[in-house]
C-alpha atoms as a PDB file:
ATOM      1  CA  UNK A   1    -100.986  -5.786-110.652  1.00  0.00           C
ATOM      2  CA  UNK A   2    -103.694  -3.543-112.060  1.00  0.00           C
ATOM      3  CA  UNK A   3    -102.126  -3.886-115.721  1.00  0.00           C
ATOM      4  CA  UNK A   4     -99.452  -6.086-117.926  1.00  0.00           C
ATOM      5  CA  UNK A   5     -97.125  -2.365-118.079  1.00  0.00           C
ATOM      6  CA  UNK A   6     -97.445  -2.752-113.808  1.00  0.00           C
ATOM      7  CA  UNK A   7     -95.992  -5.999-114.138  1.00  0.00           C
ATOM      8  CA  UNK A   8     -93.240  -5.504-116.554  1.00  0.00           C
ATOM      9  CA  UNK A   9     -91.889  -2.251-114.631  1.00  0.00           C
ATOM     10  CA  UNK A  10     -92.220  -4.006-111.338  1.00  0.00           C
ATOM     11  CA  UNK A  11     -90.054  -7.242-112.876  1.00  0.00           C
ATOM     12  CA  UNK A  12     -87.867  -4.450-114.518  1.00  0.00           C
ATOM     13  CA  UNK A  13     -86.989  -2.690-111.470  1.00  0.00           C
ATOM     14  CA  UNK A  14     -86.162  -5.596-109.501  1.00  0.00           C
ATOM     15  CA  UNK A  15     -83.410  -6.959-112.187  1.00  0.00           C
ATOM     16  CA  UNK A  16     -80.174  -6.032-112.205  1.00  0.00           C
ATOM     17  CA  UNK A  17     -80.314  -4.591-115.316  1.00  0.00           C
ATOM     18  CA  UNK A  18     -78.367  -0.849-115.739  1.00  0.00           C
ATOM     19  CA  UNK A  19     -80.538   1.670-116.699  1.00  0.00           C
ATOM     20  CA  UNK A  20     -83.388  -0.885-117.278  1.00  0.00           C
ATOM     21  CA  UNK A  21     -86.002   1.669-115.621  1.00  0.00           C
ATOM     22  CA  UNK A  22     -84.538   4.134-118.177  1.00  0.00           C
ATOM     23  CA  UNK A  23     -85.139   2.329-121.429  1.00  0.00           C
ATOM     24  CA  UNK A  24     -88.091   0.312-120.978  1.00  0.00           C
ATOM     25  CA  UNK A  25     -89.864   3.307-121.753  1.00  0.00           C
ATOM     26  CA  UNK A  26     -88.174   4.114-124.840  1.00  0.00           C
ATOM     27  CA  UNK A  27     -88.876   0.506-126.003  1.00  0.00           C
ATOM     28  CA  UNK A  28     -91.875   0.029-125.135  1.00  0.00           C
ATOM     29  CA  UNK A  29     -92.699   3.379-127.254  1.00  0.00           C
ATOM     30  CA  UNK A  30     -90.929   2.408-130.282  1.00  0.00           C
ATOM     31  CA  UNK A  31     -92.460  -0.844-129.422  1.00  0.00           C
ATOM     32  CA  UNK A  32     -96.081   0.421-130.098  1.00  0.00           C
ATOM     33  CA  UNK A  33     -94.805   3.064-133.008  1.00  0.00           C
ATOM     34  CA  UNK A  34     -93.663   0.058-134.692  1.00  0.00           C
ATOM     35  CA  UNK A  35     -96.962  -1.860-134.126  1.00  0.00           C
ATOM     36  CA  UNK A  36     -99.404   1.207-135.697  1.00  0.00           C
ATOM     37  CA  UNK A  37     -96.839   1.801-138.536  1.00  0.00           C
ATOM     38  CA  UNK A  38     -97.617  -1.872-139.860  1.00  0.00           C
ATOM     39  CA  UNK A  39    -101.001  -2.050-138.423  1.00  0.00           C
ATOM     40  CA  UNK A  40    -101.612   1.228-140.970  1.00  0.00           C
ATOM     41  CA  UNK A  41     -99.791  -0.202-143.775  1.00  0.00           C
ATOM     42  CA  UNK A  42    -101.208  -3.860-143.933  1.00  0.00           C
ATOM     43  CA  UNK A  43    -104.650  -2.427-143.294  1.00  0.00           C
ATOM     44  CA  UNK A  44    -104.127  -0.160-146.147  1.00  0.00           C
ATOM     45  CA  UNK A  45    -102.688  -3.144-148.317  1.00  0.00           C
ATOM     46  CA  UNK A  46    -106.042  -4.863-147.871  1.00  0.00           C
ATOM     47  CA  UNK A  47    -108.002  -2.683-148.622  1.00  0.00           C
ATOM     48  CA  UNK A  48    -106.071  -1.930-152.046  1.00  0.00           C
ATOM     49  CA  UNK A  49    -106.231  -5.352-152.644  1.00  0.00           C
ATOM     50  CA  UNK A  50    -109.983  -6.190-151.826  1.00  0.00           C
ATOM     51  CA  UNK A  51    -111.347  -2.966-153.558  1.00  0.00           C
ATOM     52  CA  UNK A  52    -108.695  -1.684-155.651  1.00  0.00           C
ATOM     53  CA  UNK A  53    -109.326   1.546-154.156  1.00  0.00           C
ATOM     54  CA  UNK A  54    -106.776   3.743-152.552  1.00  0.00           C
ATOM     55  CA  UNK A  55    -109.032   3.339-149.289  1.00  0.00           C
ATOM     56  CA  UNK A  56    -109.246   6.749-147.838  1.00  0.00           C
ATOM     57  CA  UNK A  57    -111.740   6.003-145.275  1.00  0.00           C
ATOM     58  CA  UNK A  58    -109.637   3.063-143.524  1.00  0.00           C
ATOM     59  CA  UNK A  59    -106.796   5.379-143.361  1.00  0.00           C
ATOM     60  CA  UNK A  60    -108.812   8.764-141.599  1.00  0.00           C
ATOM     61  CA  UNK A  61    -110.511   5.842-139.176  1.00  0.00           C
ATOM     62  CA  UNK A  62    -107.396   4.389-138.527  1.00  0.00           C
ATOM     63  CA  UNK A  63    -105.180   7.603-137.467  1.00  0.00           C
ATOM     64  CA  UNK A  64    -108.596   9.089-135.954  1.00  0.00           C
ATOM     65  CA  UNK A  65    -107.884   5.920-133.668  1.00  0.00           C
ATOM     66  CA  UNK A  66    -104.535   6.466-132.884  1.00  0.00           C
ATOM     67  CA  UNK A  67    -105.134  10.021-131.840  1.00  0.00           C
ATOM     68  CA  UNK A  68    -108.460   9.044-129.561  1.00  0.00           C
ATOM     69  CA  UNK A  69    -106.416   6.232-128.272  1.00  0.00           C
ATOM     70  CA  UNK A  70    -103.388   8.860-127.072  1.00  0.00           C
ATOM     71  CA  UNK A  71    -106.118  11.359-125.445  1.00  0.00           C
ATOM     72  CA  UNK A  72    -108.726   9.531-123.974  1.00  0.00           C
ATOM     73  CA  UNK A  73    -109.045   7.322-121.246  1.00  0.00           C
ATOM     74  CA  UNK A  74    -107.884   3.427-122.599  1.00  0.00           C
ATOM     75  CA  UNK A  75    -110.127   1.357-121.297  1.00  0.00           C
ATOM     76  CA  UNK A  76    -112.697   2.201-124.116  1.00  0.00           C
ATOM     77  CA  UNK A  77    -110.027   2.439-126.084  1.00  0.00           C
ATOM     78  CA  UNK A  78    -109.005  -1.365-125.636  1.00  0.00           C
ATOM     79  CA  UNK A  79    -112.077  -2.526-126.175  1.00  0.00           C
ATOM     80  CA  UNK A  80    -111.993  -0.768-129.544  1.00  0.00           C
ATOM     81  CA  UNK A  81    -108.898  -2.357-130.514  1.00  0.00           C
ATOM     82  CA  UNK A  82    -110.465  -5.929-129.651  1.00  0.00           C
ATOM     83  CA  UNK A  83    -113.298  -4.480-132.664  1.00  0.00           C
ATOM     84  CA  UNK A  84    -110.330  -3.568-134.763  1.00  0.00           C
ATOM     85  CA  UNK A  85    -108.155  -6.538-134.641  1.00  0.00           C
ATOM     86  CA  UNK A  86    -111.770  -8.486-135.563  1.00  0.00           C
ATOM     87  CA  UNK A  87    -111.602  -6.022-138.885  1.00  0.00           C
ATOM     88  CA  UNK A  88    -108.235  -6.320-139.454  1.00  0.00           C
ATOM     89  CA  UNK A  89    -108.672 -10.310-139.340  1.00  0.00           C
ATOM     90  CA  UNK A  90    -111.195 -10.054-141.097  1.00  0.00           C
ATOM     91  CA  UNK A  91    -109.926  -7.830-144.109  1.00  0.00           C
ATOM     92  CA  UNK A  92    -107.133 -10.779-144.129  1.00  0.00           C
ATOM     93  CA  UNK A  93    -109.142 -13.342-145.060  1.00  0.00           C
ATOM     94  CA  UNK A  94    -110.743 -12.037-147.162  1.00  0.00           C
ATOM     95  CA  UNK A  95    -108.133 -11.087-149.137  1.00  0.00           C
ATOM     96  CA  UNK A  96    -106.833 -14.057-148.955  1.00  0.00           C
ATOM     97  CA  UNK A  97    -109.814 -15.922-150.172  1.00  0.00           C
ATOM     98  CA  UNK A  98    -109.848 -13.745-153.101  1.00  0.00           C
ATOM     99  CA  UNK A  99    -106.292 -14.067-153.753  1.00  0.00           C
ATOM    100  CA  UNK A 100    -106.254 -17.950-153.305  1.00  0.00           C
ATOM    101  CA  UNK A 101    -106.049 -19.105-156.469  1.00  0.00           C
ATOM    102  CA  UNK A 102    -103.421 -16.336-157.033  1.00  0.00           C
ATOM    103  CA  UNK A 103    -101.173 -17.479-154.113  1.00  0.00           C
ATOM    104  CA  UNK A 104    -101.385 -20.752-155.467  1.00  0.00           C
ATOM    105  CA  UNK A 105    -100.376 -20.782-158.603  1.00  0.00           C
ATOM    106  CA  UNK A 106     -97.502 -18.772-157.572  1.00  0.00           C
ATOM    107  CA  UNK A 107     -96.327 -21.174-155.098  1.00  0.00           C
ATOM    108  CA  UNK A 108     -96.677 -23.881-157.397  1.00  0.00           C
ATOM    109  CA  UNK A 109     -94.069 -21.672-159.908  1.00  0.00           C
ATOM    110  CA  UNK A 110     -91.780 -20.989-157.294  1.00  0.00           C
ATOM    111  CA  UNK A 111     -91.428 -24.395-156.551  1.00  0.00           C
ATOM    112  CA  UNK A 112     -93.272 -24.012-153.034  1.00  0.00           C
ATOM    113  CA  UNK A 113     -95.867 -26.506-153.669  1.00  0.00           C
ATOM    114  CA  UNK A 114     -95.603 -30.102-154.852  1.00  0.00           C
END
């Protein structure tokens, strides 16, 4: 198998499953709509959070992304991604570390912490 889609449609077709090679392509695209709909809003979350800014920039690079992702070839493409999930961890953190004291005294009032 050249790819991890090769393998699913190749353990799809062999199951006994109605239809299966019908709908695994409808759920593996709401699948990945799914994934870039909370990708784009936790991203954009961050960055409100970190800068208090509305973060325009994140949100043009992001759906640039998306579109270069649907056109061009995805091997480059993945390797992007790799990049982006490195940002997007990243951007977590960080918010995280400058929330911290936040979070915590918010779990201590909801009774979350002892």
């Amino acid at each position: 198998f050249n790819t991890g889609m090769d393998l699913i449609t190749e353990v799809v077709r062999k199951s006994n499953i109605p239809c299966a090679d019908a709908i695994l392509p409808w759920l593996i695209f709401m699948f990945a709509l799914s994934t870039v709909i909370c990708w784009y809003y936790y991203g954009a979350e961050c960055i409100k959070a970190i800068s208090g800014k509305d973060g325009i920039l994140y949100k043009v690079l992001f759906l640039a992304s998306v579109f270069l992702g649907a056109v061009f070839n995805p091997k480059p493409i993945i390797y992007f991604v790799d990049y982006i999930l490195l940002f997007m961890t990243s951007i977590t953190l960080f918010t995280l570390k400058k929330n911290s004291e936040r979070i915590v005294l918010l779990s201590e009032k909801n009774g979350l912490l002892k």
